[in-house]
C-alpha atoms as a PDB file:
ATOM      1  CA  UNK A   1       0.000   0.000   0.000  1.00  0.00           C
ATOM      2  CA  UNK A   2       1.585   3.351  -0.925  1.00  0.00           C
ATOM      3  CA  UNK A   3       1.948   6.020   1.774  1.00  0.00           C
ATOM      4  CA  UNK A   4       0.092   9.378   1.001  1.00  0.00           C
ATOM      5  CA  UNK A   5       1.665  12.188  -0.682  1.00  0.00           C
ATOM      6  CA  UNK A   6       3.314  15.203   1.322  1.00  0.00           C
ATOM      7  CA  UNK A   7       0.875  17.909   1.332  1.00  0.00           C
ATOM      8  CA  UNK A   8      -1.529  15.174   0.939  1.00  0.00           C
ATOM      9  CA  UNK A   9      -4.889  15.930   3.547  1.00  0.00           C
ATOM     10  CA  UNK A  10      -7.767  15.055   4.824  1.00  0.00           C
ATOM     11  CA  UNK A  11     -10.665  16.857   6.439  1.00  0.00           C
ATOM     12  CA  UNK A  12     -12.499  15.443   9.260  1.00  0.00           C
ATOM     13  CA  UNK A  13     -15.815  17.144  11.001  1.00  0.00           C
ATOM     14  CA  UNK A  14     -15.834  15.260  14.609  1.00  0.00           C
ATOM     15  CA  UNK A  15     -19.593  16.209  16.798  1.00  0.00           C
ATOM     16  CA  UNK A  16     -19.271  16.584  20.430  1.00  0.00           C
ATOM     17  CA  UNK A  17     -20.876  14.499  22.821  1.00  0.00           C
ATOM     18  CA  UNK A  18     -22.535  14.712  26.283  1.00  0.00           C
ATOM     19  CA  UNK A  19     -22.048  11.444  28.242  1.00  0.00           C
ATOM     20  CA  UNK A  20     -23.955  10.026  30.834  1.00  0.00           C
ATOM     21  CA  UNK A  21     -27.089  11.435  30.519  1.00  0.00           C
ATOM     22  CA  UNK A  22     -28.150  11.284  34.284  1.00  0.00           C
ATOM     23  CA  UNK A  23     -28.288   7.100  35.183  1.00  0.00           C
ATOM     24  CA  UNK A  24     -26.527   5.730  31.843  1.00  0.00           C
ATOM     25  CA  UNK A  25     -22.593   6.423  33.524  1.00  0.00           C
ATOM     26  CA  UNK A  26     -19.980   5.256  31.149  1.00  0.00           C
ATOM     27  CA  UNK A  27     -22.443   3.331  29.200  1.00  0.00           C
ATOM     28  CA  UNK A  28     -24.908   6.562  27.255  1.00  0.00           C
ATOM     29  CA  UNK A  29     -23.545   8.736  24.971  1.00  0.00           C
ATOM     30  CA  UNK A  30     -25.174  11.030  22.571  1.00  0.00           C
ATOM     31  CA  UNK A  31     -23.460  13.181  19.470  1.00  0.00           C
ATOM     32  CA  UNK A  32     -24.818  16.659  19.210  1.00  0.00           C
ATOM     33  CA  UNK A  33     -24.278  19.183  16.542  1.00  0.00           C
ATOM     34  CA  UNK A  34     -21.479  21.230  17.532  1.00  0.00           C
ATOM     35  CA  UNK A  35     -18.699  19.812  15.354  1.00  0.00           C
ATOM     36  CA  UNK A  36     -14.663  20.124  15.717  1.00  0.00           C
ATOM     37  CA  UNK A  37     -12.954  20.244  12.495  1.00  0.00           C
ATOM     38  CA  UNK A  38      -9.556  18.356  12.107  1.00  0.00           C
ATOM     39  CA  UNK A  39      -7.773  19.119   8.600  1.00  0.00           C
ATOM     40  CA  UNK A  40      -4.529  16.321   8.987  1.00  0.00           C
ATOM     41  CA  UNK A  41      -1.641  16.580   6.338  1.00  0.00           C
ATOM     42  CA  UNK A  42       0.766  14.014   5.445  1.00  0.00           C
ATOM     43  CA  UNK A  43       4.101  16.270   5.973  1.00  0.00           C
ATOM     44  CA  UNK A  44       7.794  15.353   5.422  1.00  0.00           C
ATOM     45  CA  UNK A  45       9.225  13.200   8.166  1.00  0.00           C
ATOM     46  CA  UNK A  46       8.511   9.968   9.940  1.00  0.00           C
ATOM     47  CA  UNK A  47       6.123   8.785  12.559  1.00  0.00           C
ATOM     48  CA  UNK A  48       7.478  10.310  14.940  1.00  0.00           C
ATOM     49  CA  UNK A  49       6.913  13.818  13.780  1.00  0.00           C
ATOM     50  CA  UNK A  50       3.436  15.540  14.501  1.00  0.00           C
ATOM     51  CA  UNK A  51       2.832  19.117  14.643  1.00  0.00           C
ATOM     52  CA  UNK A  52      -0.417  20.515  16.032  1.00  0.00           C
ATOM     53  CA  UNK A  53      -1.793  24.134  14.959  1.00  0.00           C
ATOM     54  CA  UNK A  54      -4.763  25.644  17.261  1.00  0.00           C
ATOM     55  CA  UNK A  55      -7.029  27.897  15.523  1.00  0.00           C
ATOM     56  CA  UNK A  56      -8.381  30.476  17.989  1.00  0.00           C
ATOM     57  CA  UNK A  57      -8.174  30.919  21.226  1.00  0.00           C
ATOM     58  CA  UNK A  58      -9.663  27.336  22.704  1.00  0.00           C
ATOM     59  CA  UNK A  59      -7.118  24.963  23.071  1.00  0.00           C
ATOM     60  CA  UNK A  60      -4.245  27.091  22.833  1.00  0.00           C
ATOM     61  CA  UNK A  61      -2.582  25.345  26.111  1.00  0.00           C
ATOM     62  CA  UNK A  62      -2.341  21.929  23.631  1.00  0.00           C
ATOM     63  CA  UNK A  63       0.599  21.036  22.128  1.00  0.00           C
ATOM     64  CA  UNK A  64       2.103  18.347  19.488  1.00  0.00           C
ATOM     65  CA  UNK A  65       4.440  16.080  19.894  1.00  0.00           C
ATOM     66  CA  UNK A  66       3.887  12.208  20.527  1.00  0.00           C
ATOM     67  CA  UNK A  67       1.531  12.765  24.059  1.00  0.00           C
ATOM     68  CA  UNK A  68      -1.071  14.686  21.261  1.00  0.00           C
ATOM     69  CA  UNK A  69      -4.149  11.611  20.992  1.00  0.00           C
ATOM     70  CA  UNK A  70      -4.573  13.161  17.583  1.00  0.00           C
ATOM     71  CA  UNK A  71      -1.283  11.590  16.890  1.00  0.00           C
ATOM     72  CA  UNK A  72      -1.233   8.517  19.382  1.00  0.00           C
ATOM     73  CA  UNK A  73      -4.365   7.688  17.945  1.00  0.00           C
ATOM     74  CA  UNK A  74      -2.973   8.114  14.076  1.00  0.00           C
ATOM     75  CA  UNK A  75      -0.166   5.178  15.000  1.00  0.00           C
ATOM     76  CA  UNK A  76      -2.619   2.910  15.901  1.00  0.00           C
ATOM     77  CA  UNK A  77      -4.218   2.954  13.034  1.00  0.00           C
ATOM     78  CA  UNK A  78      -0.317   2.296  11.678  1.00  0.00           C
ATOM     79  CA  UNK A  79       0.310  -0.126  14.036  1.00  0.00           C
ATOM     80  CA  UNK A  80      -3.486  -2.192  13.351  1.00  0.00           C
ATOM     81  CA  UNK A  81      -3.015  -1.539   9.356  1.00  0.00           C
ATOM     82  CA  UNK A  82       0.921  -2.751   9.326  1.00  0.00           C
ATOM     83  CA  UNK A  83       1.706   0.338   7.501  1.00  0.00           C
ATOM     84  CA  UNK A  84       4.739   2.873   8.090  1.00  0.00           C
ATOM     85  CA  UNK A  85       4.138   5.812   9.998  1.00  0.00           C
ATOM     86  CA  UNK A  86       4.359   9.090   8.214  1.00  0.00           C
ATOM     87  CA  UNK A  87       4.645  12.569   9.704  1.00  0.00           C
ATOM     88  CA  UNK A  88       1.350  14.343  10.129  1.00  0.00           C
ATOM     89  CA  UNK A  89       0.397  18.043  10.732  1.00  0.00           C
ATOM     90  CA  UNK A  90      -3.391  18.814  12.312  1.00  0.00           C
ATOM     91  CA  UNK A  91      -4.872  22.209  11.940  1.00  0.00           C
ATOM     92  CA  UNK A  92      -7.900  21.989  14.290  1.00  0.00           C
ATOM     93  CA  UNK A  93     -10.507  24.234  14.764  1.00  0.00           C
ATOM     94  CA  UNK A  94     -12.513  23.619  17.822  1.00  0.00           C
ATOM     95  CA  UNK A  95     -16.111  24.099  18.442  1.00  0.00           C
ATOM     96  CA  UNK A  96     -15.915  21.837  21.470  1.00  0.00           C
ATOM     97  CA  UNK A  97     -13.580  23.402  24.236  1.00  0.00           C
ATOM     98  CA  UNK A  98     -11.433  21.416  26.298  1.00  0.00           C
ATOM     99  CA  UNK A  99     -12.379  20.203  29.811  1.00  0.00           C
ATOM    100  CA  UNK A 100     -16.154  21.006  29.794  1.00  0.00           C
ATOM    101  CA  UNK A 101     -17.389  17.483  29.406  1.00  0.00           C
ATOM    102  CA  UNK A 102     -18.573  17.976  25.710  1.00  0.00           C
ATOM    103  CA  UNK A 103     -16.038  14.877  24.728  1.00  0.00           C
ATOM    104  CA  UNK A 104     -13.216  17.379  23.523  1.00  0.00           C
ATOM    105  CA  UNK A 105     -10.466  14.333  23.680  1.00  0.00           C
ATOM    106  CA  UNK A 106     -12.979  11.691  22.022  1.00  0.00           C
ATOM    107  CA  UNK A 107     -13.224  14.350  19.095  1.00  0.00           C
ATOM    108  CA  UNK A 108      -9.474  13.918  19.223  1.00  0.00           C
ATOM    109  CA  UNK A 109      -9.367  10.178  19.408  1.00  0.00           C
ATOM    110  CA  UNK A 110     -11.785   9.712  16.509  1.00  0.00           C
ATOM    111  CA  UNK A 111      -9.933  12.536  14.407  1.00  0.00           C
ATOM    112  CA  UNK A 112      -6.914  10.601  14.507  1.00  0.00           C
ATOM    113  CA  UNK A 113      -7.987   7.365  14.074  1.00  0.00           C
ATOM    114  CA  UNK A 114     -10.608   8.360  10.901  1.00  0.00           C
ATOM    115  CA  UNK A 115      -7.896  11.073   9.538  1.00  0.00           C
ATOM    116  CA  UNK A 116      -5.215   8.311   9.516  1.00  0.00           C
ATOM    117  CA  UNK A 117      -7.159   5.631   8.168  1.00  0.00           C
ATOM    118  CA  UNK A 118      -8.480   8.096   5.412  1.00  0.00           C
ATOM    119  CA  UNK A 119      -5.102   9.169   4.372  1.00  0.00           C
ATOM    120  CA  UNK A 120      -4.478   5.305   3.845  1.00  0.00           C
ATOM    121  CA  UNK A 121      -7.465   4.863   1.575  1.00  0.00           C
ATOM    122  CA  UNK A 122      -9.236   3.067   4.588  1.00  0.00           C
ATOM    123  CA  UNK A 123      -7.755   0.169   5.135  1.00  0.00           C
ATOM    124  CA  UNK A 124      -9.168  -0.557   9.049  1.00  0.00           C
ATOM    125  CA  UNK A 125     -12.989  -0.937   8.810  1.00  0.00           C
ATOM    126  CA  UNK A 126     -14.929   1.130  11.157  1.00  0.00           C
ATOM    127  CA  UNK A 127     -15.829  -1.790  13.606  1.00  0.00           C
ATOM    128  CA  UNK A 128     -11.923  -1.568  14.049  1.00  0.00           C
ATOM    129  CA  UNK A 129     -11.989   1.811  14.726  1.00  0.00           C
ATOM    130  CA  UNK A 130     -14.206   1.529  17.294  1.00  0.00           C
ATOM    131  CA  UNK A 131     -12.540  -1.296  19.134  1.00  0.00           C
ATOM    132  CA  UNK A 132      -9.447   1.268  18.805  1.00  0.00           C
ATOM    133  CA  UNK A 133     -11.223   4.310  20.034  1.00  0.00           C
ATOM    134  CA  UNK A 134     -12.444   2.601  23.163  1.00  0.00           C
ATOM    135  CA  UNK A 135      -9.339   0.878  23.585  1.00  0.00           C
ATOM    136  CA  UNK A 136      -7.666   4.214  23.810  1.00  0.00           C
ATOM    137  CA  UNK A 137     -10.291   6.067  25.268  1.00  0.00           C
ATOM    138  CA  UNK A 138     -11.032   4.127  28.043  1.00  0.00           C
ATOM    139  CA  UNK A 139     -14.607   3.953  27.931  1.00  0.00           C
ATOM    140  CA  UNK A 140     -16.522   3.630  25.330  1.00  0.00           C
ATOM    141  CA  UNK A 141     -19.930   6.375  26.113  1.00  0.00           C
ATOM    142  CA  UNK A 142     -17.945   9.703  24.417  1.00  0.00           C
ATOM    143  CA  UNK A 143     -15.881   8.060  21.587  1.00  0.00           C
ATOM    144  CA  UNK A 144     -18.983   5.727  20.276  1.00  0.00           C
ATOM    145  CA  UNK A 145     -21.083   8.405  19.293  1.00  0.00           C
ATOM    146  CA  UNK A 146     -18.583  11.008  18.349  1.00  0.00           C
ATOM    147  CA  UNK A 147     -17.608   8.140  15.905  1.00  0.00           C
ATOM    148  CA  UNK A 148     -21.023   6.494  14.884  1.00  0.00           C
ATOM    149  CA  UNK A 149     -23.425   9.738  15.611  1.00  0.00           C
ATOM    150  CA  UNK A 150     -26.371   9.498  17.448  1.00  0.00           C
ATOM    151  CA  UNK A 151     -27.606   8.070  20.766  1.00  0.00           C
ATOM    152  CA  UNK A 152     -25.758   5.213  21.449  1.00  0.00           C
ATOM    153  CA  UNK A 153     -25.998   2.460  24.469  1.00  0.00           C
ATOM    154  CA  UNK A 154     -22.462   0.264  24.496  1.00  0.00           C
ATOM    155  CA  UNK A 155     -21.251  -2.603  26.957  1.00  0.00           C
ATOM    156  CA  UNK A 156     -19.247  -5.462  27.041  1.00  0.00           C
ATOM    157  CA  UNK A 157     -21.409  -8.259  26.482  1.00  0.00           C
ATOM    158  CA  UNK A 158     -20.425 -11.669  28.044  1.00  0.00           C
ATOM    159  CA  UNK A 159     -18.148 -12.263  24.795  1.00  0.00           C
ATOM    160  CA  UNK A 160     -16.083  -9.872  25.954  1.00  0.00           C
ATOM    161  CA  UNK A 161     -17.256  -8.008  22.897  1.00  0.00           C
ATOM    162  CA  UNK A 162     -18.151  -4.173  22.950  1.00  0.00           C
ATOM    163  CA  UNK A 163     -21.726  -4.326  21.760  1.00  0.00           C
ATOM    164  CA  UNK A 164     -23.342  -1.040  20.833  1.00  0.00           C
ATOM    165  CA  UNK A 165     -26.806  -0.090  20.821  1.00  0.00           C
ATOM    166  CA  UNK A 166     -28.573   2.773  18.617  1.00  0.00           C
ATOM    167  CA  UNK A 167     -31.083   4.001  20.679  1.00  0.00           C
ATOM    168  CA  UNK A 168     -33.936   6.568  19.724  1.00  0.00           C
ATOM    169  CA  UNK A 169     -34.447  10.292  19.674  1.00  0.00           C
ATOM    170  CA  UNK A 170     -37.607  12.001  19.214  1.00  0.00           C
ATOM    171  CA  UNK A 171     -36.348  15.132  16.944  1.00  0.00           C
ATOM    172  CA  UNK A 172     -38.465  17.349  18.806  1.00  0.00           C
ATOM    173  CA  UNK A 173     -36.265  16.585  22.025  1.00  0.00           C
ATOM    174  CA  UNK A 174     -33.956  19.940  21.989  1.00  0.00           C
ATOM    175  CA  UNK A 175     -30.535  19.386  24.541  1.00  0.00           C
ATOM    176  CA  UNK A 176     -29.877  23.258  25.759  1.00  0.00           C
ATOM    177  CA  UNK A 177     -25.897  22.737  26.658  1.00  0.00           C
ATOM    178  CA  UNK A 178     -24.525  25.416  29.317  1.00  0.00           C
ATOM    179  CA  UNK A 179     -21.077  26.048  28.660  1.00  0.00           C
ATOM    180  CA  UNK A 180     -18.812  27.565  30.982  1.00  0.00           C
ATOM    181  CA  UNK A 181     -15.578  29.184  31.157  1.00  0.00           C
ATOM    182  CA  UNK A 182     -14.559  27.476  33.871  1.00  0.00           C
ATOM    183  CA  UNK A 183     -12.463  24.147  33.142  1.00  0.00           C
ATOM    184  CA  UNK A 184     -12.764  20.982  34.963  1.00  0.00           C
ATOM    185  CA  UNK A 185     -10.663  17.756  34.285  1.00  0.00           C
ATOM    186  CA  UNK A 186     -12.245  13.949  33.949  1.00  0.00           C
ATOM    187  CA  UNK A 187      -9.649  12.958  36.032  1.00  0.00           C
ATOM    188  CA  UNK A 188     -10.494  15.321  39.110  1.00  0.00           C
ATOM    189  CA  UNK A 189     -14.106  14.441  38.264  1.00  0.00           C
ATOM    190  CA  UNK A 190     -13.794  10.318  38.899  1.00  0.00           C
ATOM    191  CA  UNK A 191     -11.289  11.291  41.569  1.00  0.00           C
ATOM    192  CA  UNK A 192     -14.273  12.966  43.790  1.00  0.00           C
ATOM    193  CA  UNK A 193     -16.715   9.015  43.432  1.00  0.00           C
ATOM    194  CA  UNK A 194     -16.804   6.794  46.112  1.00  0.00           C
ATOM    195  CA  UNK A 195     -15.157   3.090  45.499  1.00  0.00           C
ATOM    196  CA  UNK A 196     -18.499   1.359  46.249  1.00  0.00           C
ATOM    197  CA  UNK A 197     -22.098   2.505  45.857  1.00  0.00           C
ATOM    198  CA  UNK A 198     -24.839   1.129  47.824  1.00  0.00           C
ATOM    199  CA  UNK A 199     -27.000  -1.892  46.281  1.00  0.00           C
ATOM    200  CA  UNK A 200     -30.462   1.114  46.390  1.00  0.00           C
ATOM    201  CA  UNK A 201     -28.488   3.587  44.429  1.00  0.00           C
ATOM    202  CA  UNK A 202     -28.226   1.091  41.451  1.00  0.00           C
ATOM    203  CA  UNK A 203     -31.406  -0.128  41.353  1.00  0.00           C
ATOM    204  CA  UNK A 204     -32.521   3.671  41.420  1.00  0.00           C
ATOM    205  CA  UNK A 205     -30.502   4.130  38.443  1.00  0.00           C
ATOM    206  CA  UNK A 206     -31.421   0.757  36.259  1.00  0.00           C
ATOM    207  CA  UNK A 207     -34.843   2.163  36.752  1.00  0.00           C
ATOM    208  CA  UNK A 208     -34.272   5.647  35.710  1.00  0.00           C
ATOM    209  CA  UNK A 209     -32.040   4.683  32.637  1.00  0.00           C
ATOM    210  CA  UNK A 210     -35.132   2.698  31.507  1.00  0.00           C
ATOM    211  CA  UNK A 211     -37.648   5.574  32.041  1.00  0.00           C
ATOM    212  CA  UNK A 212     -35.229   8.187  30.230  1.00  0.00           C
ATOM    213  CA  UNK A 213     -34.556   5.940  26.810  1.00  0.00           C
ATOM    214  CA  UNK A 214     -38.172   5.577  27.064  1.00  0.00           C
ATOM    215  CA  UNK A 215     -39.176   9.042  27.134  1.00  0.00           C
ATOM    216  CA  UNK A 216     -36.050  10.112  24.792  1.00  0.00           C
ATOM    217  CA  UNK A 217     -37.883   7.599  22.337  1.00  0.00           C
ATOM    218  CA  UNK A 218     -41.526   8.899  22.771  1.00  0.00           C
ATOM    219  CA  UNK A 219     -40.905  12.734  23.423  1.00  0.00           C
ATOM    220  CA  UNK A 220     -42.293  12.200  26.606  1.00  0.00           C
ATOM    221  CA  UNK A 221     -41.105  14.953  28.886  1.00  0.00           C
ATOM    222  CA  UNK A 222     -42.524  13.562  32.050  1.00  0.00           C
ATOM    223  CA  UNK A 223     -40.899   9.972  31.476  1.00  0.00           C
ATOM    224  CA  UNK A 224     -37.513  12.027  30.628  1.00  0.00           C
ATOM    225  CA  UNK A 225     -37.892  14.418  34.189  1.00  0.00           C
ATOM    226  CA  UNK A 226     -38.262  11.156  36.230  1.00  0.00           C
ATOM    227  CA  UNK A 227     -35.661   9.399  34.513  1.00  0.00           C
ATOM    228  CA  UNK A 228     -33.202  12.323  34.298  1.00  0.00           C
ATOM    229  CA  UNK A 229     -32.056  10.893  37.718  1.00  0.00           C
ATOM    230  CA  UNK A 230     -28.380   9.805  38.681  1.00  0.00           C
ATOM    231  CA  UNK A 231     -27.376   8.910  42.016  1.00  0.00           C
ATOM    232  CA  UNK A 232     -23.738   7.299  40.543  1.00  0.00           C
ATOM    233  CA  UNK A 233     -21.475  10.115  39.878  1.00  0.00           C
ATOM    234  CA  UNK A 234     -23.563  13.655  40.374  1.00  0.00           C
ATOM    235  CA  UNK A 235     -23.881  13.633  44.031  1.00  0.00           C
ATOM    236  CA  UNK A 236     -20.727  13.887  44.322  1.00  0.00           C
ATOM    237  CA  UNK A 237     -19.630  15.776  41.578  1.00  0.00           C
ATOM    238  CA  UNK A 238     -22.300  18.848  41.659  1.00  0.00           C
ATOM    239  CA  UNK A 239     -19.481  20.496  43.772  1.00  0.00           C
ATOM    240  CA  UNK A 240     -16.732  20.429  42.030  1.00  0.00           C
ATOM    241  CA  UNK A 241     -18.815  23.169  39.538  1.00  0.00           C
ATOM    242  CA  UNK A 242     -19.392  26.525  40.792  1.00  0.00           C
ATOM    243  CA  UNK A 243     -22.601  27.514  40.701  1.00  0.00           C
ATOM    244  CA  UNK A 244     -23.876  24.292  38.701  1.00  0.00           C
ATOM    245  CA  UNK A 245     -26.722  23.456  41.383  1.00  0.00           C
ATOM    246  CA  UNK A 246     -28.108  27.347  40.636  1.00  0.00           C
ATOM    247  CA  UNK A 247     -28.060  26.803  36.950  1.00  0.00           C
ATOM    248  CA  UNK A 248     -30.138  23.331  36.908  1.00  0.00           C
ATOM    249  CA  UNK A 249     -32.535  25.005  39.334  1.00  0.00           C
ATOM    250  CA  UNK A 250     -32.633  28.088  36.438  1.00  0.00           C
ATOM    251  CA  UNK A 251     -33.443  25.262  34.084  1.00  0.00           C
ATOM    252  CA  UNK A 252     -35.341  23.397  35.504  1.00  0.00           C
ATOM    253  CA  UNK A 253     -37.547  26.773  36.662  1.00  0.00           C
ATOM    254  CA  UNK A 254     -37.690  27.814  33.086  1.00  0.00           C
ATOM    255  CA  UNK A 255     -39.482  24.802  32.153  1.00  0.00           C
ATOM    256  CA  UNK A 256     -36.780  21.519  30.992  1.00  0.00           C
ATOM    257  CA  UNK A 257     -37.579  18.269  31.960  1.00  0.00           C
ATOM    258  CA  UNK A 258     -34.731  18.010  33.103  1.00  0.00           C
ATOM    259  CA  UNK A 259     -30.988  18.814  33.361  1.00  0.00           C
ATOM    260  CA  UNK A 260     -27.618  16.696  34.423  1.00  0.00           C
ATOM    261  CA  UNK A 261     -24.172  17.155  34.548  1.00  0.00           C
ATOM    262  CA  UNK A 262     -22.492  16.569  30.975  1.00  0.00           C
ATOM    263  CA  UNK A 263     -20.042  14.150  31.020  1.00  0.00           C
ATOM    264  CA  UNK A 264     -17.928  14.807  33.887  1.00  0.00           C
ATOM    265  CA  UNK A 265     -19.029  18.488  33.707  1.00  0.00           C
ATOM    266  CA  UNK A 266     -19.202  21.336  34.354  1.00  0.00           C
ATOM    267  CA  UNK A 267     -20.977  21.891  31.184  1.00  0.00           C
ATOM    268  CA  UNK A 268     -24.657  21.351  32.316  1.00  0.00           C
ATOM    269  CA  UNK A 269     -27.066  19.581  29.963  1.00  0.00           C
ATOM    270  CA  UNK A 270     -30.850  20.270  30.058  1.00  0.00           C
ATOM    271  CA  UNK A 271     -33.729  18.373  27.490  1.00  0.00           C
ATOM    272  CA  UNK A 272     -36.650  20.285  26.520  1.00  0.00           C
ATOM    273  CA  UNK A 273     -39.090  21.059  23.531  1.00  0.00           C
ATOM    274  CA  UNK A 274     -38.037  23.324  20.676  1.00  0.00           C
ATOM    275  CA  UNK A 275     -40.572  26.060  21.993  1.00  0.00           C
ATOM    276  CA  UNK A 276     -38.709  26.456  25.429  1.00  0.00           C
ATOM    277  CA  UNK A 277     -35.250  26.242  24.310  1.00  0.00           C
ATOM    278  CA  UNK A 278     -34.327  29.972  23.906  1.00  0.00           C
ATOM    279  CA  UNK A 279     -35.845  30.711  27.655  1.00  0.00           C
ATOM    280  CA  UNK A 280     -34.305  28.168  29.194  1.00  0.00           C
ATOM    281  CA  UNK A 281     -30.753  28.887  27.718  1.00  0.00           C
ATOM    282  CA  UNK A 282     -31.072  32.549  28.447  1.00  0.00           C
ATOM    283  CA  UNK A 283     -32.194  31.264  32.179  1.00  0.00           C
ATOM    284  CA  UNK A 284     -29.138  29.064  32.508  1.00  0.00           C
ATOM    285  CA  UNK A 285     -26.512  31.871  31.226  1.00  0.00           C
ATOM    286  CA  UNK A 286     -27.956  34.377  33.662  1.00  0.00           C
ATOM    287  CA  UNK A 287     -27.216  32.020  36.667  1.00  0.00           C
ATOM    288  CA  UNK A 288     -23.887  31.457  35.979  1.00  0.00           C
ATOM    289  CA  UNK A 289     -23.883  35.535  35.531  1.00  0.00           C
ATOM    290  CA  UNK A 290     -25.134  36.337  38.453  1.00  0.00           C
ATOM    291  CA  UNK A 291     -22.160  34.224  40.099  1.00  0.00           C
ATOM    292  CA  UNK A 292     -19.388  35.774  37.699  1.00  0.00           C
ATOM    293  CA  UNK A 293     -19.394  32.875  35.162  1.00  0.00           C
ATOM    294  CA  UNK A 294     -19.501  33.808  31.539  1.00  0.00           C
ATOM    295  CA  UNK A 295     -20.931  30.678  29.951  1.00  0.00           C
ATOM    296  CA  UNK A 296     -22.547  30.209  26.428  1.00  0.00           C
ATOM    297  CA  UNK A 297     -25.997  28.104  26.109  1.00  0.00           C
ATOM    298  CA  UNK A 298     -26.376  26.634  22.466  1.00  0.00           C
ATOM    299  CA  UNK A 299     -29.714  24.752  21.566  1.00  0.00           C
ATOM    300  CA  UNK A 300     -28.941  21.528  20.047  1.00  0.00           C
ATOM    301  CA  UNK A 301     -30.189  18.739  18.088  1.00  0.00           C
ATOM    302  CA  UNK A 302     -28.836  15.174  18.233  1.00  0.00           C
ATOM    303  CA  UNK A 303     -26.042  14.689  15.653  1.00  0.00           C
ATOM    304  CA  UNK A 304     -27.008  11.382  13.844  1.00  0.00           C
ATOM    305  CA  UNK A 305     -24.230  10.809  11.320  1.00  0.00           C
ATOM    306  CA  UNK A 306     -21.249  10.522  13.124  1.00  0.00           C
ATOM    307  CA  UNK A 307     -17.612  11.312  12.320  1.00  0.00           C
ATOM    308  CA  UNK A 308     -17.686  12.294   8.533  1.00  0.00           C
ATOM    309  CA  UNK A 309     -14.443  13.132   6.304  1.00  0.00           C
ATOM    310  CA  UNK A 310     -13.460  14.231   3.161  1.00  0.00           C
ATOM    311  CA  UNK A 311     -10.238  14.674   0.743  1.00  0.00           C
ATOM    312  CA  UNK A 312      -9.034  18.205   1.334  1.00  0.00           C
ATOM    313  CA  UNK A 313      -6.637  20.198  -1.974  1.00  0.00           C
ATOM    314  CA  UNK A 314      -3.429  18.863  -1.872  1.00  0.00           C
ATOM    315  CA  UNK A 315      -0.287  21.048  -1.644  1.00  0.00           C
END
C-alpha cells in the first residue's frame, strides 16, 4: 500500500458528545451538533513527527508532539493496518472546548484514528476503529457516538465483545448545553466518586435509565424528568462546579424536563421542547452571571451521522 503524498490531507468534522445522561454512567452517549474540524496533512518526516496548529483561542494550552491523541491515535491505526508511519500536521478548529465534558479528547481520538485511516485509503474498517477508540479512550460512552453519531448504548457483552446499541431520539427533544468558562478535568471528576455505591443507588438508576430511553424515544417529557435521575457520579460531583446546582434550578424553573451534569461536567445539559429552548438557555446563562461565570448556552439537536471526512486540496 503506498503512503500518502506530502501535502496530501484530509478533512475530518468530529460532533461533540454529552455522556452520561443522568443514570446511563460510562455506558450513554449522545453526538450533538457542535462539530470540531480536524484538517490532517501528510508532511515530510517519519512517525514520529506531529505538529499541532490551534485555531483560535480554545485549546491554545495543547501542544504536538507524541503525548497529542490526535497523533497517538494516528499510529494505531499504523500499528493495526501494518503500515509505516508518516509525519502528520493537524490544523484543528474547535467548536468543542477542552475540559467542559462535551467529549473534547474523544473528538481527538476519533480525528486521529478516521484522519489516519483516510489518508491510507481506509484500510481498518470502522468496527476496528471503534474497538481502537475505546481501547484508547477508556470507555466507550464519548468516543462511540462522536464516531457512529447518534444516541448510542455500548457494553461489554459476556463475549467480551463491545456491543453497541442505537437508541432513539424524538427530533423534537432539543438538549440546551450550558457552557462555561470554567475548566474541569475527567480525572479530578472520577477522583471525587466513592469506590463502592450502595446496592439502592443502582437499582434507582437501572430504573431511571429505563424511564429516560423511554421518554427520549416517545418525546415524553414527564418519562424524561423522572428518569433524568443519577445517584452514581452527580452527588458527588455537583461540587466540584461553581454555581452548577443554581443553573439546573434556572433550568429546571424555566421549564426543561430536566438537566444533568455533561459528562464529567461542568458543562450542564438540560432536554426540553423546541418552543422552550431559547428561555431556558437565556435562564441558565444568567445564573452562571449572576455568580461571575460567563458561559454560552447553544440549543442543540442530536447529531445522527457521526464522524464524517473528506479529501481536502493537496499542496
Amino acid at each position: 500500500m503506498a503512503q500518502p503524498r506530502i501535502g496530501q490531507k484530509v478533512i475530518v468534522d468530529v460532533p461533540s458528545t454529552t455522556a452520561n445522561l443522568g443514570p446511563g454512567f460510562d455506558c450513554l452517549g449522545a453526538a450533538l451538533g457542535l462539530n470540531n474540524r480536524f484538517t490532517i496533512k501528510r508532511i515530510e518526516g517519519d512517525g514520529e513527527r506531529f505538529e499541532l496548529i490551534m485555531e483560535g483561542n480554545e485549546g491554545s494550552h495543547l501542544r504536538g508532539g507524541p503525548e497529542n491523541l490526535v497523533y497517538r491515535a494516528a499510529q494505531r491505526v499504523w500499528k493495526a493496518a501494518g503500515i509505516e508511519p508518516v509525519g502528520l500536521e493537524a490544523r484543528v478548529r474547535l467548536a468543542v472546548p477542552p475540559a467542559r465534558g462535551l467529549g473534547s479528547s474523544a473528538t481527538a481520538i476519533v480525528a486521529g484514528l478516521v484522519g489516519a485511516n483516510a489518508l491510507m485509503d481506509s484500510p481498518l474498517a470502522k468496527e476496528k476503529l471503534l474497538e481502537l477508540a475505546i481501547d484508547i479512550e477508556g470507555h466507550p460512552d464519548n468516543v462511540v457516538p462522536s464516531l457512529l453519531g447518534g444516541l448510542c448504548m455500548t457494553a461489554k457483552a459476556a463475549s467480551e465483545r463491545w456491543r453497541v446499541i442505537r437508541c432513539e431520539w424524538m427530533h423534537s427533544v432539543k438538549a440546551v448545553v450550558a457552557i462555561p468558562s470554567i475548566r474541569l478535568s475527567t480525572s479530578e471528576a472520577r477522583r471525587v466518586m466513592p469506590k463502592t455505591i450502595p446496592i439502592g443507588d443502582a437499582i434507582t438508576n437501572l430504573g431511571a435509565l429505563t424511564l429516560l430511553l423511554q421518554g427520549l424515544r416517545t418525546g415524553n417529557g414527564e418519562l424524561i424528568a423522572d428518569g433524568m435521575n443519577d445517584r452514581l457520579h452527580e452527588p458527588y460531583r455537583w461540587r466540584l462546579i461553581k454555581g452548577g446546582l443554581e443553573v439546573r434550578g434556572a433550568a429546571i424553573e424555566a421549564g426543561a424536563w430536566g438537566c444533568v451534569i455533561s459528562g464529567a461536567g461542568p458543562s450542564v445539559l438540560a432536554l426540553c421542547n423546541e418552543a422552550d429552548g431559547p428561555q431556558i438557555s437565556q435562564a441558565m446563562m444568567k445564573a452562571w452571571e449572576n455568580l461571575g461565570v460567563e458561559s454560552r448556552a447553544p440549543i442543540l439537536s442530536l447529531q445522527t451521522t457521526g464522524s464524517q471526512w473528506r479529501p481536502g486540496l493537496s499542496e
